[in-house]
Protein backbone atom coordinates (compact mmCIF):
# COMPACT_ATOMS: atom_id res chain seq x y z
CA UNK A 1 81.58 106.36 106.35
CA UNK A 2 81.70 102.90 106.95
CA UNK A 3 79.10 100.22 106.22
CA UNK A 4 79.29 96.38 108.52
CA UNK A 5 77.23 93.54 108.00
CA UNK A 6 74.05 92.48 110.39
CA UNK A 7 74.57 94.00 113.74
CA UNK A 8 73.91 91.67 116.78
CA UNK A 9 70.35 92.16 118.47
CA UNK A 10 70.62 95.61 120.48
CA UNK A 11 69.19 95.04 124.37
CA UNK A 12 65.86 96.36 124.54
CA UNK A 13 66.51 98.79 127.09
CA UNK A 14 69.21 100.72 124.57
CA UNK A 15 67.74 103.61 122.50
CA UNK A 16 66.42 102.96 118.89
CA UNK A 17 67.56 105.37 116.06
CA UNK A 18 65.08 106.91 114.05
CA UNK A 19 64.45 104.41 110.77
CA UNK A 20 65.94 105.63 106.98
CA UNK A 21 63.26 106.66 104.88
CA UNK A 22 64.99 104.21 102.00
CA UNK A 23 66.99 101.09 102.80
CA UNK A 24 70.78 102.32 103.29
CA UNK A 25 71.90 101.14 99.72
CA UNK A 26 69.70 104.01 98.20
CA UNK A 27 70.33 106.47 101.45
CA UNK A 28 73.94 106.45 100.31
CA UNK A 29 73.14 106.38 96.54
CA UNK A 30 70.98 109.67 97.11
CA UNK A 31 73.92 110.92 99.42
CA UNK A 32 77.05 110.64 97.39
CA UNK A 33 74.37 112.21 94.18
CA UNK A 34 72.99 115.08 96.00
CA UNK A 35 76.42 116.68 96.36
CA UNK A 36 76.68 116.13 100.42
CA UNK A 37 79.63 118.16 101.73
CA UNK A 38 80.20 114.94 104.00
CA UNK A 39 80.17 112.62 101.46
CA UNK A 40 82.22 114.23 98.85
CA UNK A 41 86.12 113.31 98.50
CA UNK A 42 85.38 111.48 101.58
CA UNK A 43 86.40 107.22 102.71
CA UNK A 44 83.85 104.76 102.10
CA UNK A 45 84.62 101.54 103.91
CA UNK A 46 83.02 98.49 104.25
CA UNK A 47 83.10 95.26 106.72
CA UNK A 48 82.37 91.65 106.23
CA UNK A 49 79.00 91.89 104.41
CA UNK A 50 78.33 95.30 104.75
CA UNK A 51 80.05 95.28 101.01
CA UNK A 52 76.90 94.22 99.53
CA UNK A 53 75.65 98.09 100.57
CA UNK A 54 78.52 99.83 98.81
CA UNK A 55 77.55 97.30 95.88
CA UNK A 56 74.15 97.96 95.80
CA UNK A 57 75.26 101.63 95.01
CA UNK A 58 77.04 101.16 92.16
CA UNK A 59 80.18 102.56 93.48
CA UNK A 60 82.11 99.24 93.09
CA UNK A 61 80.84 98.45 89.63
CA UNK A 62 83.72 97.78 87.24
CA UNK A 63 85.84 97.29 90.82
CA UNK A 64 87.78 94.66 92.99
CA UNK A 65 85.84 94.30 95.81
CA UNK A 66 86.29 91.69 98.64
CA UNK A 67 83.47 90.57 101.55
CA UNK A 68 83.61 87.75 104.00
CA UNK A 69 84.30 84.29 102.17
CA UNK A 70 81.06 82.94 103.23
CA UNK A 71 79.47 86.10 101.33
CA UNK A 72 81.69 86.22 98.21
CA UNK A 73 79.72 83.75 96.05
CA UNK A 74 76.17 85.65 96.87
CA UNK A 75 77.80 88.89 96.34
CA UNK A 76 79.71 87.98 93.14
CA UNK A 77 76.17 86.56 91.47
CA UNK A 78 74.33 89.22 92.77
CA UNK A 79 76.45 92.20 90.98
CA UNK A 80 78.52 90.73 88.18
CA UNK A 81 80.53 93.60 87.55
CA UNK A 82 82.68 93.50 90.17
CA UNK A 83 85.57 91.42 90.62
CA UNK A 84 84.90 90.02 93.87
CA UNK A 85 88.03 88.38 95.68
CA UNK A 86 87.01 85.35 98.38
CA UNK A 87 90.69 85.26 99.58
CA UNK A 88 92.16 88.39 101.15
CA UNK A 89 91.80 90.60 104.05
CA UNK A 90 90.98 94.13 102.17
CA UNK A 91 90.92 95.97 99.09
CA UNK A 92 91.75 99.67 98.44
CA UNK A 93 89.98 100.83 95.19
CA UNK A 94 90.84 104.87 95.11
CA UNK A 95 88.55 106.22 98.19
CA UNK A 96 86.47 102.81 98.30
CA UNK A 97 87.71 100.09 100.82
CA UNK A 98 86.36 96.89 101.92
CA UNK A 99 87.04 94.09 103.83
CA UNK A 100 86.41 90.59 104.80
CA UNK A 101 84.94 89.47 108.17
CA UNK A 102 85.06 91.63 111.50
CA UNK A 103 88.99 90.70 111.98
CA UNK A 104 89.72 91.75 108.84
CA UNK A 105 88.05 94.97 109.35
CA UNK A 106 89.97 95.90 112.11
CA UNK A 107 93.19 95.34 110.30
CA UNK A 108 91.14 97.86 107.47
CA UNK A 109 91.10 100.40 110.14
CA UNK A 110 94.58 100.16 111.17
CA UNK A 111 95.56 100.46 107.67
CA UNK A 112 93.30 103.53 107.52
CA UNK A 113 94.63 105.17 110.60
CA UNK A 114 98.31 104.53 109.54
CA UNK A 115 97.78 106.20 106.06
CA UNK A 116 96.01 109.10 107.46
CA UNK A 117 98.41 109.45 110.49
CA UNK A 118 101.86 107.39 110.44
CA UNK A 119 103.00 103.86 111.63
CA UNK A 120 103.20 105.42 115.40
CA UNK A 121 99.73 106.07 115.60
CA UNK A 122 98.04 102.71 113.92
CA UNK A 123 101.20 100.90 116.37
CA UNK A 124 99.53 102.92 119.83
CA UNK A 125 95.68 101.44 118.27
CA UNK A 126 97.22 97.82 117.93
CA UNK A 127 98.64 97.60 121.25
CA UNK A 128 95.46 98.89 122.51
CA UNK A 129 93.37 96.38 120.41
CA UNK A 130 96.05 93.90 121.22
CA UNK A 131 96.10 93.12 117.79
CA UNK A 132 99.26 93.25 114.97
CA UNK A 133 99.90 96.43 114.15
CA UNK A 134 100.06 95.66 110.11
CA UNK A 135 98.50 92.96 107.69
CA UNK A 136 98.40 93.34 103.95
CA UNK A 137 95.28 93.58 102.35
CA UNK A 138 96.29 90.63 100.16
CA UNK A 139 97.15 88.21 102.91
CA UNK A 140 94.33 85.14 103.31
CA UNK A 141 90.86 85.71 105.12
CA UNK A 142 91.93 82.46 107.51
CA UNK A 143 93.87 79.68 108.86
CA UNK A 144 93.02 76.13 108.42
CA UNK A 145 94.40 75.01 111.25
CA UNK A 146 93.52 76.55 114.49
CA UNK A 147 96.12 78.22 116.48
CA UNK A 148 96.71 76.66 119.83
CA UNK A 149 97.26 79.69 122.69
CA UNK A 150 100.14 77.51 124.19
CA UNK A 151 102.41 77.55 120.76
CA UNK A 152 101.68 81.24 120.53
CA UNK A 153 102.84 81.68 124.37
CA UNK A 154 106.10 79.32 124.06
CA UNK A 155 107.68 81.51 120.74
CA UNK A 156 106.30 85.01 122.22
CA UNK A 157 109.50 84.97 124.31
CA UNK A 158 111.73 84.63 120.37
CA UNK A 159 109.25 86.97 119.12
CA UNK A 160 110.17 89.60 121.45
CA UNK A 161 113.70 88.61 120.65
CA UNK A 162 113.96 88.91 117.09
CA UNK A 163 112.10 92.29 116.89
CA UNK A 164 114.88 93.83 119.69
CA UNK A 165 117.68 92.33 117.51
CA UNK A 166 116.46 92.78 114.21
CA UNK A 167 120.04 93.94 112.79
CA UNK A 168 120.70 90.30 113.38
CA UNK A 169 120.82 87.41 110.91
CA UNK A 170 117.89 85.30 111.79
CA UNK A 171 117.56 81.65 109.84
CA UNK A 172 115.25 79.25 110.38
CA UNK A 173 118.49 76.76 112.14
CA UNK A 174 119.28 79.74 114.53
CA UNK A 175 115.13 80.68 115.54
CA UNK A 176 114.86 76.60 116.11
CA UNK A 177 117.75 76.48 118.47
CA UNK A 178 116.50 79.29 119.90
CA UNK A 179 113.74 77.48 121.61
CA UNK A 180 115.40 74.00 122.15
CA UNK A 181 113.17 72.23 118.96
CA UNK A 182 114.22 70.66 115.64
CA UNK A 183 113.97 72.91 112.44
CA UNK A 184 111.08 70.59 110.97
CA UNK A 185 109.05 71.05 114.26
CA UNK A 186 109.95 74.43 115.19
CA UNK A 187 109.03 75.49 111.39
CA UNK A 188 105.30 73.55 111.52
CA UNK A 189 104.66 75.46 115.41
CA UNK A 190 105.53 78.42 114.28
CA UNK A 191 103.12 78.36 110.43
CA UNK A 192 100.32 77.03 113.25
CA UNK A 193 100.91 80.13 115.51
CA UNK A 194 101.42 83.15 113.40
CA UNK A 195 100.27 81.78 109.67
CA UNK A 196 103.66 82.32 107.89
CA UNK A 197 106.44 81.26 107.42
CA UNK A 198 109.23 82.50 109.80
CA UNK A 199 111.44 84.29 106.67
CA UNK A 200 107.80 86.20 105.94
CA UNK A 201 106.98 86.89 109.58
CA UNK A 202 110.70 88.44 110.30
CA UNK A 203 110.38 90.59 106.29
CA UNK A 204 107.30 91.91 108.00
CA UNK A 205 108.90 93.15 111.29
CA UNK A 206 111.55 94.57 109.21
CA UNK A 207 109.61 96.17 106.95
CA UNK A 208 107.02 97.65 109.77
CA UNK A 209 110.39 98.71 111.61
CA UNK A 210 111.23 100.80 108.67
CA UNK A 211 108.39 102.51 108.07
CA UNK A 212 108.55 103.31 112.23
CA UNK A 213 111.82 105.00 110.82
CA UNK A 214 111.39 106.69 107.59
CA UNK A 215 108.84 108.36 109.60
CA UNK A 216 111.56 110.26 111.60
CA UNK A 217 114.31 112.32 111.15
CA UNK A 218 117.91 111.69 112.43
CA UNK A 219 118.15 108.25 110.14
CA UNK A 220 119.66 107.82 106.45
CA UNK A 221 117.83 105.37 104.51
CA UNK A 222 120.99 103.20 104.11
CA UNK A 223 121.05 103.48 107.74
CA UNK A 224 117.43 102.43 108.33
CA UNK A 225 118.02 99.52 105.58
CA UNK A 226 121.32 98.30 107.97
CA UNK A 227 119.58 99.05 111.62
CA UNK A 228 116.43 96.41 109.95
CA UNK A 229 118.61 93.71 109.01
CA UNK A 230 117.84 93.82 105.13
CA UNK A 231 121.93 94.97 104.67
CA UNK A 232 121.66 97.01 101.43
CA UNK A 233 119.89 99.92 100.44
CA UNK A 234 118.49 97.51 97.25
CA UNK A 235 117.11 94.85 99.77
CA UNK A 236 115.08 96.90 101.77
CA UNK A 237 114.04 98.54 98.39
CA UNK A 238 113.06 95.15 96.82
CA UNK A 239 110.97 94.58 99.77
CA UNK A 240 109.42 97.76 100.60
CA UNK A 241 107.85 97.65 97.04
CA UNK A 242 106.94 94.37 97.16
CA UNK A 243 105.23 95.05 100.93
CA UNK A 244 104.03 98.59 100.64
CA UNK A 245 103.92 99.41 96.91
CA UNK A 246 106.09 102.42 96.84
CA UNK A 247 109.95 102.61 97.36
CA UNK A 248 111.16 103.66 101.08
CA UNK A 249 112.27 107.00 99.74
CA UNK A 250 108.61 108.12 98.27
CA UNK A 251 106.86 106.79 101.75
CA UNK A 252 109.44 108.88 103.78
CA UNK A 253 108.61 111.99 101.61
CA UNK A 254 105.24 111.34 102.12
CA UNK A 255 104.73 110.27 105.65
CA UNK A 256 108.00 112.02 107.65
CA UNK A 257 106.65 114.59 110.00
CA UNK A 258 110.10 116.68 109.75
CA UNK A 259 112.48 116.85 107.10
CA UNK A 260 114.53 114.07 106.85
CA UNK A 261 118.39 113.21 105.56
CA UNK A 262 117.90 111.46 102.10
């Protein structure tokens, strides 16, 4: 079930759904106490301000809960006990999600698709949405600086290349030569186009390469930790954790399709 904020005014020729007999807060409320076989053990997710309904319930009392920034003062004043968080994309609290503003909820339902059914199946989504596949819940709601289309356009080309040659050593000297710029300009276009830095961008692509991997049989985990670029068994560790939460072994137990070698 999943709860947004104000929808946009409907055209008057499109069909109106019968009205709640309560507002939706309470519809819920009475839901999830009733016993309903669709509400039980089931996902509750929320977008932008659509938080303030799952609030309202009492489900996220005593909970981290985030909204969109613009919301998080109103929501934090109007239900005290939660801890509300102004400056990430989403929050996972046990079977209770929610997210910032509509970008971030898309980047909610990728993470819900690829925990229900694998990296290959939130990846097919993304490239539909033409959207990043993967974004931490904890990364920041927004940008400061606006991202011009024509820096995105002139690195796509090194984007593309780093991803086919991950296996590669890739520091910030060799990515700026790359593309013909100085390191100090190369390193400011490319924090304006993707909002990272270039060592957390290429981690990322690593680690969403290995989870594309541990996913599938035929590949050792040393093997998937050399064929990334992160060299050691311990690297890709370190930053699988840090990324995901769990080490690369537990994920591949709990997301390969087939058995896999250990």
């Amino acid at each position: 079930m999943i709860f947004t904020g104000r929808p946009r005014r409907a055209k008057r020729s499109a069909p109106r759904a019968a009205p709640l007999q309560c507002g939706p807060a309470q519809y819920v409320t009475n839901t999830v106490s009733g016993g309903q076989p669709a509400i039980l053990g089931s996902t509750l997710a929320s977008i932008c301000s659509g938080a303030f309904v799952l609030a309202a319930t009492g489900l996220l009392a005593r909970r981290r809960a985030t909204t969109h920034w613009r919301h998080a003062e109103a929501m934090q004043l109007a239900f005290p006990d939660i801890a509300v968080e102004a400056d990430v994309l989403y929050i996972e609290e046990g079977r209770l999600f929610t997210s910032a503003g509509s970008a971030a909820g898309i980047n909610l339902m990728l993470h819900l698709v690829r925990a229900d059914f694998g990296a290959e199946a939130a990846n097919s989504v993304a490239r539909q949405l033409v959207t990043p596949p993967h974004r931490t819940g904890g990364q920041a709601q927004f940008i400061e600086r606006p991202v011009p289309f024509v820096q995105r356009h002139e690195l796509s080309a090194l984007l593309d290349r780093v991803r086919s040659k991950l296996s590669e050593p890739w520091p910030p000297r060799r990515l700026a030569r790359e593309v013909a710029m100085s390191e100090r300009t190369f390193l400011r276009r490319f924090t304006d186009a993707t909002g990272q830095t270039p060592n957390d961008w290429i981690i990322g692509v690593r680690i969403e390469e290995a989870r594309r991997l541990l996913e599938h049989a035929g590949t050792s985990i040393e093997e998937v930790a050399g064929h990334c670029g992160f060299g050691s068994l311990a690297t890709l560790r370190h930053h699988f954790v840090r990324r995901i939460g769990v080490p690369p072994r537990d994920y591949r137990q709990r997301f390969a399709r087939t058995s896999c070698p250990r």
